[in-house]
C-alpha atoms as a PDB file:
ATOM      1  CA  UNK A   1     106.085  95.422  99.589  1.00  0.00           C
ATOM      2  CA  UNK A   2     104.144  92.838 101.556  1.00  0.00           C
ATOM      3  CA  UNK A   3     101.278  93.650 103.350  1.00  0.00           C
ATOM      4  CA  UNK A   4     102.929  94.023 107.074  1.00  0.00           C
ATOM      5  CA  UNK A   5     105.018  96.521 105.388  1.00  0.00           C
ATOM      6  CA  UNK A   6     102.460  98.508 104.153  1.00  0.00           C
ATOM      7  CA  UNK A   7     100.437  98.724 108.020  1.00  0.00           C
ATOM      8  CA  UNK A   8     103.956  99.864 109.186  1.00  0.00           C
ATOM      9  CA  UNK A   9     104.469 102.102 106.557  1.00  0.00           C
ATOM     10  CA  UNK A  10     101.187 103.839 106.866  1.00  0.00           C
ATOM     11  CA  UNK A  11     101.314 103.953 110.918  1.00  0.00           C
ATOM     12  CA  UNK A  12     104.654 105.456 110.390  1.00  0.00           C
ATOM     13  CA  UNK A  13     103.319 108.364 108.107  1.00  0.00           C
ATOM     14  CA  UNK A  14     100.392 109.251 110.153  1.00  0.00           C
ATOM     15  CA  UNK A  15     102.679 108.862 113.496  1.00  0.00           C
ATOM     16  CA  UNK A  16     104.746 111.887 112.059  1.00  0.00           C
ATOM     17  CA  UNK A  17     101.384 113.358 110.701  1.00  0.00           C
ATOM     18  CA  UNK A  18     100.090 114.250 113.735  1.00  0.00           C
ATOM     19  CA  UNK A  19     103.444 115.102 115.657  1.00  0.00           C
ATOM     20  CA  UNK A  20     103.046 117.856 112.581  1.00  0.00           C
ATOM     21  CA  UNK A  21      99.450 118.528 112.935  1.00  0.00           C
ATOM     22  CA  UNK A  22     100.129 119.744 116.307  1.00  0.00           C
ATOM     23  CA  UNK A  23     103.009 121.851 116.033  1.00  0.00           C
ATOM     24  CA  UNK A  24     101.344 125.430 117.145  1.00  0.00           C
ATOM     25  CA  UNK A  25     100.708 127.148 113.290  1.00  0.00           C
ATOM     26  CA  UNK A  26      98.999 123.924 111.643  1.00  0.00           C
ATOM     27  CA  UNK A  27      97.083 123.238 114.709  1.00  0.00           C
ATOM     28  CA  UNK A  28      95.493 126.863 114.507  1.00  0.00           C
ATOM     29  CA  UNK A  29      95.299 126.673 110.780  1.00  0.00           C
ATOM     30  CA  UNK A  30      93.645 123.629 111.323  1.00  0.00           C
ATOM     31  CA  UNK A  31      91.196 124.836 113.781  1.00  0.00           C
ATOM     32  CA  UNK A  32      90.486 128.013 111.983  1.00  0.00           C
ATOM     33  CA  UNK A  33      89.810 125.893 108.759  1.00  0.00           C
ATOM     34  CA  UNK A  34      87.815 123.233 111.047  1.00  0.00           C
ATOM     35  CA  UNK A  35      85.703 126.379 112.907  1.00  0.00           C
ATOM     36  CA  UNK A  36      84.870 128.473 109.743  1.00  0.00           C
ATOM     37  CA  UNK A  37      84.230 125.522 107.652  1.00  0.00           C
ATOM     38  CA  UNK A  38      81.364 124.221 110.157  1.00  0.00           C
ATOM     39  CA  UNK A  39      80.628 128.007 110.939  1.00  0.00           C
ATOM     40  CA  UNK A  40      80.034 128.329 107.169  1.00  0.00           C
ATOM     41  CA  UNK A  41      78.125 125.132 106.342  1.00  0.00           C
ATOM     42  CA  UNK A  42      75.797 125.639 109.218  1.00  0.00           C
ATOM     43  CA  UNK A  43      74.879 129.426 107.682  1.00  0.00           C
ATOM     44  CA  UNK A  44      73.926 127.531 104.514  1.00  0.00           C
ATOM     45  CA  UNK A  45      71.952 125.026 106.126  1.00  0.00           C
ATOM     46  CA  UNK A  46      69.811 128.085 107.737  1.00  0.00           C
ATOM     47  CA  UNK A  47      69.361 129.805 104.818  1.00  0.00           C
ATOM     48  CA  UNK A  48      68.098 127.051 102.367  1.00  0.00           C
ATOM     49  CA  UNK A  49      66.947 124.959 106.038  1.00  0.00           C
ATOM     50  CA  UNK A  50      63.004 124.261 104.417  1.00  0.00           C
ATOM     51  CA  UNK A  51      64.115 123.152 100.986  1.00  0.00           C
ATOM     52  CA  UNK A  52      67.024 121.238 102.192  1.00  0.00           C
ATOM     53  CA  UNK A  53      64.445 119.473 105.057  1.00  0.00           C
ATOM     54  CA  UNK A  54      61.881 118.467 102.012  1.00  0.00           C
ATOM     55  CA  UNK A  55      64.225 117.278  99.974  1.00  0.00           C
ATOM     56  CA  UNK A  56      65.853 115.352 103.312  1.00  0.00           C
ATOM     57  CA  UNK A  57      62.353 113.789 103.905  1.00  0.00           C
ATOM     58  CA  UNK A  58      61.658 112.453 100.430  1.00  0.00           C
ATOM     59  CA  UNK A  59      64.662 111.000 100.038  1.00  0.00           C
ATOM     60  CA  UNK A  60      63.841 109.289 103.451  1.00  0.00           C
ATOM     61  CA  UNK A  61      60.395 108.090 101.907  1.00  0.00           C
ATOM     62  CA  UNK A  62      61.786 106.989  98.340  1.00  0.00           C
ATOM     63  CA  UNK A  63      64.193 104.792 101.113  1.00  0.00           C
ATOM     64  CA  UNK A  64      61.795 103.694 102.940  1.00  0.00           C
ATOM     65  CA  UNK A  65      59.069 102.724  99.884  1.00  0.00           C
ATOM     66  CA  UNK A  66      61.851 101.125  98.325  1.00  0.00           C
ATOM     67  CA  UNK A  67      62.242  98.297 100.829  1.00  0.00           C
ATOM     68  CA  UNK A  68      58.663  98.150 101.373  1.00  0.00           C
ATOM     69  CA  UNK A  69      58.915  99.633 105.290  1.00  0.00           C
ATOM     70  CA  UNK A  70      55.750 101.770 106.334  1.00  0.00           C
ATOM     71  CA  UNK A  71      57.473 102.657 109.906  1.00  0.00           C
ATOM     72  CA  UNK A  72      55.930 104.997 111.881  1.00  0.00           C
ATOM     73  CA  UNK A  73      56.385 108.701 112.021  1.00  0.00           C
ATOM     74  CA  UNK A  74      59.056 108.963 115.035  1.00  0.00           C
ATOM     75  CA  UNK A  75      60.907 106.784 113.045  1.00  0.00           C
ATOM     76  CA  UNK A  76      60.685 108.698 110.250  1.00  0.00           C
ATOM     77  CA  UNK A  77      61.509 111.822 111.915  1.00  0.00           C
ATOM     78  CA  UNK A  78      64.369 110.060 113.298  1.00  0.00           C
ATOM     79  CA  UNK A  79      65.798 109.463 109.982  1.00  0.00           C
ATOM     80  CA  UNK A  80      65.366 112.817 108.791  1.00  0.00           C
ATOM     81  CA  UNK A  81      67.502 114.002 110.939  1.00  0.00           C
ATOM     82  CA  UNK A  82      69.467 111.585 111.128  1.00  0.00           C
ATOM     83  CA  UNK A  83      70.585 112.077 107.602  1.00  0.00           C
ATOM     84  CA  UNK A  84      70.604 115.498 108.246  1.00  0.00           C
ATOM     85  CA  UNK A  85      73.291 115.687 110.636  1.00  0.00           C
ATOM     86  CA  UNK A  86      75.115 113.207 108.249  1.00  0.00           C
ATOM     87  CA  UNK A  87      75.100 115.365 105.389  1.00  0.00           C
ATOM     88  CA  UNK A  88      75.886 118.520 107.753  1.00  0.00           C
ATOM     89  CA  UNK A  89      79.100 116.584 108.545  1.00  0.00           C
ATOM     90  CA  UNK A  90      79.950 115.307 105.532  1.00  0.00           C
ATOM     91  CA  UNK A  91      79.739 119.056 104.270  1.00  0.00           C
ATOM     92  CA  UNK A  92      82.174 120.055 106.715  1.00  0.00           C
ATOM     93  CA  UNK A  93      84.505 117.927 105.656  1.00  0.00           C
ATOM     94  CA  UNK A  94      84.118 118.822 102.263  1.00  0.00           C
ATOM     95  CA  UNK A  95      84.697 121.937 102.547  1.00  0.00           C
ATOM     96  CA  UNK A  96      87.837 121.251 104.783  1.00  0.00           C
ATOM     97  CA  UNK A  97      88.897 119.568 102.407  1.00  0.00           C
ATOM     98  CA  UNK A  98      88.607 121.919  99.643  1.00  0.00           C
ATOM     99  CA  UNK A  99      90.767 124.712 101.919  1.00  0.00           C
ATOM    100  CA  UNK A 100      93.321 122.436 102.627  1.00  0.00           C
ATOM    101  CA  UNK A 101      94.032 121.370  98.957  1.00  0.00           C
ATOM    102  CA  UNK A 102      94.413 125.196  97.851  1.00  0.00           C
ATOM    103  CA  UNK A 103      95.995 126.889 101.482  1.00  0.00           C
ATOM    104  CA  UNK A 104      97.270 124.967 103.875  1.00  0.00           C
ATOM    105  CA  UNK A 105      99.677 122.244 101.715  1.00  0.00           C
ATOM    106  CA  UNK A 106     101.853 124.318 100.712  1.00  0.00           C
ATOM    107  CA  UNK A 107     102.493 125.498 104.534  1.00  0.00           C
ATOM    108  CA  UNK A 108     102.071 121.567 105.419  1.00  0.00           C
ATOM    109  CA  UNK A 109     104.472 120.581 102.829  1.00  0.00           C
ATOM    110  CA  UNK A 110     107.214 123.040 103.847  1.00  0.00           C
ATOM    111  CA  UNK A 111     107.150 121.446 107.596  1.00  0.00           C
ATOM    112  CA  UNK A 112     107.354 118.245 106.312  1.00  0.00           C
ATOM    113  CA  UNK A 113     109.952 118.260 104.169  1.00  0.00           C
ATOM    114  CA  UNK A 114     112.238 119.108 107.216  1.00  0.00           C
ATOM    115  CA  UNK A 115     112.335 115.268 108.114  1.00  0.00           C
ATOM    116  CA  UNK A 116     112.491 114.474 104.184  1.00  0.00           C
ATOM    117  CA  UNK A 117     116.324 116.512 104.047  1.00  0.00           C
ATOM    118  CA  UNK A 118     117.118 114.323 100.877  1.00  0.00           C
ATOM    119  CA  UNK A 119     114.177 116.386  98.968  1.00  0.00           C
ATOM    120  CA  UNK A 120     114.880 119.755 100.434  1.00  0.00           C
ATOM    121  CA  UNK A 121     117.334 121.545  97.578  1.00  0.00           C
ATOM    122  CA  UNK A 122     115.241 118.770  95.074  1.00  0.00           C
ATOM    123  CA  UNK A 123     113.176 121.413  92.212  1.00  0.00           C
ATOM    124  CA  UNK A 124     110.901 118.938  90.155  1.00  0.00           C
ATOM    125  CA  UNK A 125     107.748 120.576  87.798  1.00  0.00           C
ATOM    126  CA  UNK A 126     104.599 118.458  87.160  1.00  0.00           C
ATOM    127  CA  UNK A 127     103.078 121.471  85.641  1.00  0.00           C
ATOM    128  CA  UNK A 128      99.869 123.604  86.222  1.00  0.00           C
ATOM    129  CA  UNK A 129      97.832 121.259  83.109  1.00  0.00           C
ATOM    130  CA  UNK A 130      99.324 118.104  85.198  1.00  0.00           C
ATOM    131  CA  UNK A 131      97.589 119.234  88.201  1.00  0.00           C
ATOM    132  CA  UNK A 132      94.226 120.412  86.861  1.00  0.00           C
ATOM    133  CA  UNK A 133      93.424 117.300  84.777  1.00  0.00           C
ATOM    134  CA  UNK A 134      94.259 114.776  87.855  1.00  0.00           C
ATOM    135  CA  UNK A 135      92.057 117.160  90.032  1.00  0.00           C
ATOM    136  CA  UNK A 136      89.048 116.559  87.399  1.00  0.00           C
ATOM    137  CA  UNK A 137      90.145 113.160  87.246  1.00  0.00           C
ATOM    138  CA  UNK A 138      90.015 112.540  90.773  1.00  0.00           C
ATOM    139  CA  UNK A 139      86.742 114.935  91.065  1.00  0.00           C
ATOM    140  CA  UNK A 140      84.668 112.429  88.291  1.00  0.00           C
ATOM    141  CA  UNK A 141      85.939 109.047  90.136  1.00  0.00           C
ATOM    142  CA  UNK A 142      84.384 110.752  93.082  1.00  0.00           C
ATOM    143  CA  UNK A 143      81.122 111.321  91.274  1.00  0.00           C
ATOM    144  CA  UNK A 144      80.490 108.455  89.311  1.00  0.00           C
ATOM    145  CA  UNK A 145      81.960 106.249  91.081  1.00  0.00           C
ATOM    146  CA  UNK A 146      79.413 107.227  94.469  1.00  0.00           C
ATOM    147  CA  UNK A 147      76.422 107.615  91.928  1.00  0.00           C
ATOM    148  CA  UNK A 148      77.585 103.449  91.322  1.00  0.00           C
ATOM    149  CA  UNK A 149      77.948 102.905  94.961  1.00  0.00           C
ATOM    150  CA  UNK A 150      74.433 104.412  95.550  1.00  0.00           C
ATOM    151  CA  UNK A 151      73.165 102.213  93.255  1.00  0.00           C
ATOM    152  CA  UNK A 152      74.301  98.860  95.601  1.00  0.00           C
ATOM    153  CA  UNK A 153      71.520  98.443  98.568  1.00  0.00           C
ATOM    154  CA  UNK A 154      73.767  98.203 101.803  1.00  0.00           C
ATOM    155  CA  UNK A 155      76.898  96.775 100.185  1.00  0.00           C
ATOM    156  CA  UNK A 156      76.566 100.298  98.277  1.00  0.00           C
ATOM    157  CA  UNK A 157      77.708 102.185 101.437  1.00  0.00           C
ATOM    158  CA  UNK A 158      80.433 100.289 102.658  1.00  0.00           C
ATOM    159  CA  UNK A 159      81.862 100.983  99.000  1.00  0.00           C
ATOM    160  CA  UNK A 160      81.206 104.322  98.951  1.00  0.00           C
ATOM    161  CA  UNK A 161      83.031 105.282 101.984  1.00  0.00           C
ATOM    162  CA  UNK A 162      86.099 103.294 100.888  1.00  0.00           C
ATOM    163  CA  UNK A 163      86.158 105.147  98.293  1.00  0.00           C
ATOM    164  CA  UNK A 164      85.676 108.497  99.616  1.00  0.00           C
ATOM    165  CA  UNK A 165      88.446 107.272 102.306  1.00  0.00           C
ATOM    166  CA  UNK A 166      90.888 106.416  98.861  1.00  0.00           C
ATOM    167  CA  UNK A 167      89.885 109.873  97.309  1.00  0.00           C
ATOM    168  CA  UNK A 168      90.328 111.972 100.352  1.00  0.00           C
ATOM    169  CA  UNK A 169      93.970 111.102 100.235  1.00  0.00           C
ATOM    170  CA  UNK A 170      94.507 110.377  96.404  1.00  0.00           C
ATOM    171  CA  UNK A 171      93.508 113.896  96.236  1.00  0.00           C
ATOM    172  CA  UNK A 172      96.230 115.671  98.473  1.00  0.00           C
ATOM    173  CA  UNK A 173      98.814 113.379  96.252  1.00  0.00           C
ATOM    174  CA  UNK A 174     100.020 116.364  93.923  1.00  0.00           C
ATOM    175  CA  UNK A 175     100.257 119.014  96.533  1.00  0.00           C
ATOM    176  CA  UNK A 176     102.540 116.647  98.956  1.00  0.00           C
ATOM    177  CA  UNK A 177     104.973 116.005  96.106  1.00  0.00           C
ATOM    178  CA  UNK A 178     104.650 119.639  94.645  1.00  0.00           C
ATOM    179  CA  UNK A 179     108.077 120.942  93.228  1.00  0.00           C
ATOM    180  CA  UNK A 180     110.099 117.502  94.161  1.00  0.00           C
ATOM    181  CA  UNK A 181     108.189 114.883  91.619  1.00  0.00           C
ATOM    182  CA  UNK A 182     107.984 114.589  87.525  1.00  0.00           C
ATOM    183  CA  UNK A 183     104.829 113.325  86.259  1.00  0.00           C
ATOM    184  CA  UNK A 184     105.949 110.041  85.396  1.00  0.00           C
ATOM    185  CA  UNK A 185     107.332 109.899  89.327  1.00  0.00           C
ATOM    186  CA  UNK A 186     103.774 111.158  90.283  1.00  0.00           C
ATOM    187  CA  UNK A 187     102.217 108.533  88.211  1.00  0.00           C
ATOM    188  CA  UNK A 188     104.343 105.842  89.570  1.00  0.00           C
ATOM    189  CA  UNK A 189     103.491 106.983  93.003  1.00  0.00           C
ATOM    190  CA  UNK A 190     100.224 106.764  92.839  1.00  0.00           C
ATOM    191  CA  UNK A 191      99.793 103.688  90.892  1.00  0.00           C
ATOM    192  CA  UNK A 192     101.645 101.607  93.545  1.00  0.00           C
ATOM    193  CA  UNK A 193     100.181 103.727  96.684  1.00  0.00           C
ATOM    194  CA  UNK A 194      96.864 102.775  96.313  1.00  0.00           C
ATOM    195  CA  UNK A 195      96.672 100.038  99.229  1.00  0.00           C
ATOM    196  CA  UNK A 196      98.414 102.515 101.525  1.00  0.00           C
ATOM    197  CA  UNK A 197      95.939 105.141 100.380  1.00  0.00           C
ATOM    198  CA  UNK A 198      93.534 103.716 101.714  1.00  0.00           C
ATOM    199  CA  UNK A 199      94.623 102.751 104.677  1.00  0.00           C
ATOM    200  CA  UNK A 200      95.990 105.835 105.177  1.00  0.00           C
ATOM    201  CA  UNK A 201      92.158 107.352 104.544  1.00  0.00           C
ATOM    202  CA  UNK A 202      90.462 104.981 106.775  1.00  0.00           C
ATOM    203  CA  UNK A 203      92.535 106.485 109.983  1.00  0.00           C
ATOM    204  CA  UNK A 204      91.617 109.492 108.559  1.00  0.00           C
ATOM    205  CA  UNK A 205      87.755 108.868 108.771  1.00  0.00           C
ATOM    206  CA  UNK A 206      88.220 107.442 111.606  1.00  0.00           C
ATOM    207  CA  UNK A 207      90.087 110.822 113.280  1.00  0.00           C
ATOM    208  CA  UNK A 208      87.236 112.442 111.704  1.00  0.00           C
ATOM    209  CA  UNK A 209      85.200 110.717 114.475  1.00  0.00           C
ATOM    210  CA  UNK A 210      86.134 111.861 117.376  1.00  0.00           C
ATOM    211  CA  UNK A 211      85.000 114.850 119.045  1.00  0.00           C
ATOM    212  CA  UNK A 212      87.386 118.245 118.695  1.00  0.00           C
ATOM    213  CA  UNK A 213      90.122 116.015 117.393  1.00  0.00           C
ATOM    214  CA  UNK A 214      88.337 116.000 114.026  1.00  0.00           C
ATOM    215  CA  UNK A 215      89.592 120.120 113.805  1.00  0.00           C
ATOM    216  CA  UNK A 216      92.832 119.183 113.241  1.00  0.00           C
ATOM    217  CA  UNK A 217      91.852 116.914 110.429  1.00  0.00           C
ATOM    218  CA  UNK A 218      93.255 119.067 107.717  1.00  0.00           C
ATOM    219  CA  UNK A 219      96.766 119.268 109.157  1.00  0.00           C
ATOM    220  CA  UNK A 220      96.460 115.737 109.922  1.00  0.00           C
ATOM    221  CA  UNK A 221      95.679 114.674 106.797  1.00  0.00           C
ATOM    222  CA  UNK A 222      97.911 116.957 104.646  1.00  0.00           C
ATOM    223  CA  UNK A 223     100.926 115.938 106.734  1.00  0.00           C
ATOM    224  CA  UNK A 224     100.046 112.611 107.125  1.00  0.00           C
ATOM    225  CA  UNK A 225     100.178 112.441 103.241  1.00  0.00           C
ATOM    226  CA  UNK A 226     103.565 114.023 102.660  1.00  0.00           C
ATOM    227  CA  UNK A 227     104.744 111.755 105.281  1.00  0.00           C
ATOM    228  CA  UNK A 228     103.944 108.902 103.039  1.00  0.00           C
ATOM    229  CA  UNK A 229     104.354 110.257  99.757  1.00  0.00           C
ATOM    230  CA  UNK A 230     107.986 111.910 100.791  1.00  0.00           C
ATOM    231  CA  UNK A 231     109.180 108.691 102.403  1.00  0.00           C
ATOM    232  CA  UNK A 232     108.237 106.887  98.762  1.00  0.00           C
ATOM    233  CA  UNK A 233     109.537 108.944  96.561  1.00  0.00           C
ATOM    234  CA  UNK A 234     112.740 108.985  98.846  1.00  0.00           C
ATOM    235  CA  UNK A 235     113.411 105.018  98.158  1.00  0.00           C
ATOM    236  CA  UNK A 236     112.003 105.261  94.326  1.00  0.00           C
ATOM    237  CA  UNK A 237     114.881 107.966  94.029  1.00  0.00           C
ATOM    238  CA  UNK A 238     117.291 105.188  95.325  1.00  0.00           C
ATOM    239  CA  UNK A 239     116.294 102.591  92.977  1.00  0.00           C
ATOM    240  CA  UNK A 240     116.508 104.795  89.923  1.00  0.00           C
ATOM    241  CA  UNK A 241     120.056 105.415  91.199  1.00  0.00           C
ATOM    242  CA  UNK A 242     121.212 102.317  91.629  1.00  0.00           C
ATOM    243  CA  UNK A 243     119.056 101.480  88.145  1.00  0.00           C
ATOM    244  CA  UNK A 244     121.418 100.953  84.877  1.00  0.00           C
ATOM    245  CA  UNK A 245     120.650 104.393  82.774  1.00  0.00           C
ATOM    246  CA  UNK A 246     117.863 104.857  80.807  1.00  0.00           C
ATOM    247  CA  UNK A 247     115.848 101.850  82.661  1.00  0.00           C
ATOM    248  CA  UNK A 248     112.610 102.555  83.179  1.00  0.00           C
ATOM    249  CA  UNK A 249     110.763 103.175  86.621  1.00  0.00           C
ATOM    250  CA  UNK A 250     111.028 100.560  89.098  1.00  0.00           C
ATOM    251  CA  UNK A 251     107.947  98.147  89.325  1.00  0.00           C
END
């Protein structure tokens, strides 16, 4: 699939990811998750607010010693909570996250699969072991592969939210194909998805962004990704039935 294909394909998914988002139960879902998650996240903040702000400020100095900068202290106030707010976000979405992958899909899925009718009566196990090792999987990528990130001055960030952009949807992968893919059709999927992925993540982030609309970023996101991964599985099913029997997955 060329490259113009792909934009298309990913447009497509999140167009009829956020007709979904906003059908009346995923939007509240959504906002309950999006409200309770930030309600949540700012309660921790306020408990552990002193040892969170030290820790904050000398990661702000270690920055700021590293490049050899000896701004002044506005600037490093500034910082502090800049960084502050950054991490209070990125919590938020975390958690979000973390809801979505072990409520809301299942509800998300179930809407979706309404304009996937080929899938509907389709029953297809990965298993519970399937699903546990590709969440640890996806889990250490996410960890050692930011730790590397970190490591890159400047370049380092750009990387980093790429990949948290790939991961965010790589992630939901499972859940949007729960019940209707093998494992090998799993692996497939996600081995040739990863372009779209990302894509697909970066209007995601970019969602994030924007004020209130950001609450509906688990329905968004869920749906968004069964869009895709629905629609994929859909045509892989008609090449493997127009395949000879016993050939292997298409390429």
């Amino acid at each position: 699939m060329n490259s113009q294909l792909s934009v298309n394909e990913v447009l497509h998914s999140f167009q009829l990811g956020l007709r979904d988002a906003l059908r009346p139960q995923l939007a509240l879902s959504s906002l309950v998750i999006g409200v309770l998650s930030a309600i949540m996240v700012a309660v921790g903040f306020a408990v552990g607010w002193e040892p969170l702000q030290l820790g904050i400020a000398a990661l702000v100095q270690a920055g700021l010693v590293w490049v050899g900068l000896v701004p002044p202290l506005w600037l490093v106030s500034a910082l502090r909570w800049l960084m502050t707010a950054m991490l209070f976000v990125l919590a938020v979405l975390l958690l979000m996250q973390l809801v979505l992958e072990f409520w809301l899909m299942p509800r998300v899925q179930k809407v979706c699969l309404l304009r996937h009718p080929q899938l509907q009566g389709v029953q297809a196990g990965t298993g519970f072991r399937h699903g546990v090792l590709d969440g640890a999987r996806t889990l250490s990528t996410w960890l050692f592969g930011g730790l590397l990130c970190l490591l890159v001055p400047v370049v380092g960030s750009v990387l980093l939210l790429g990949l948290s952009c790939y991961l965010a949807v790589r992630s939901l992968v499972n859940d949007a194909v729960e019940g209707k893919a093998t494992e090998a059709e799993v692996r497939h999927l996600i081995r040739h998805s990863r372009p779209q992925m990302l894509m697909l993540g970066a209007l995601l982030a970019a969602c994030a962004l924007v004020p209130l609309a950001g609450l509906l970023l688990p329905a968004l996101a869920g749906a968004s990704t069964c869009h895709l991964m629905l629609a994929r599985l859909e045509r892989l099913r008609a090449a493997q039935a127009t395949a000879p029997v016993g050939a292997a997955l298409p390429s």
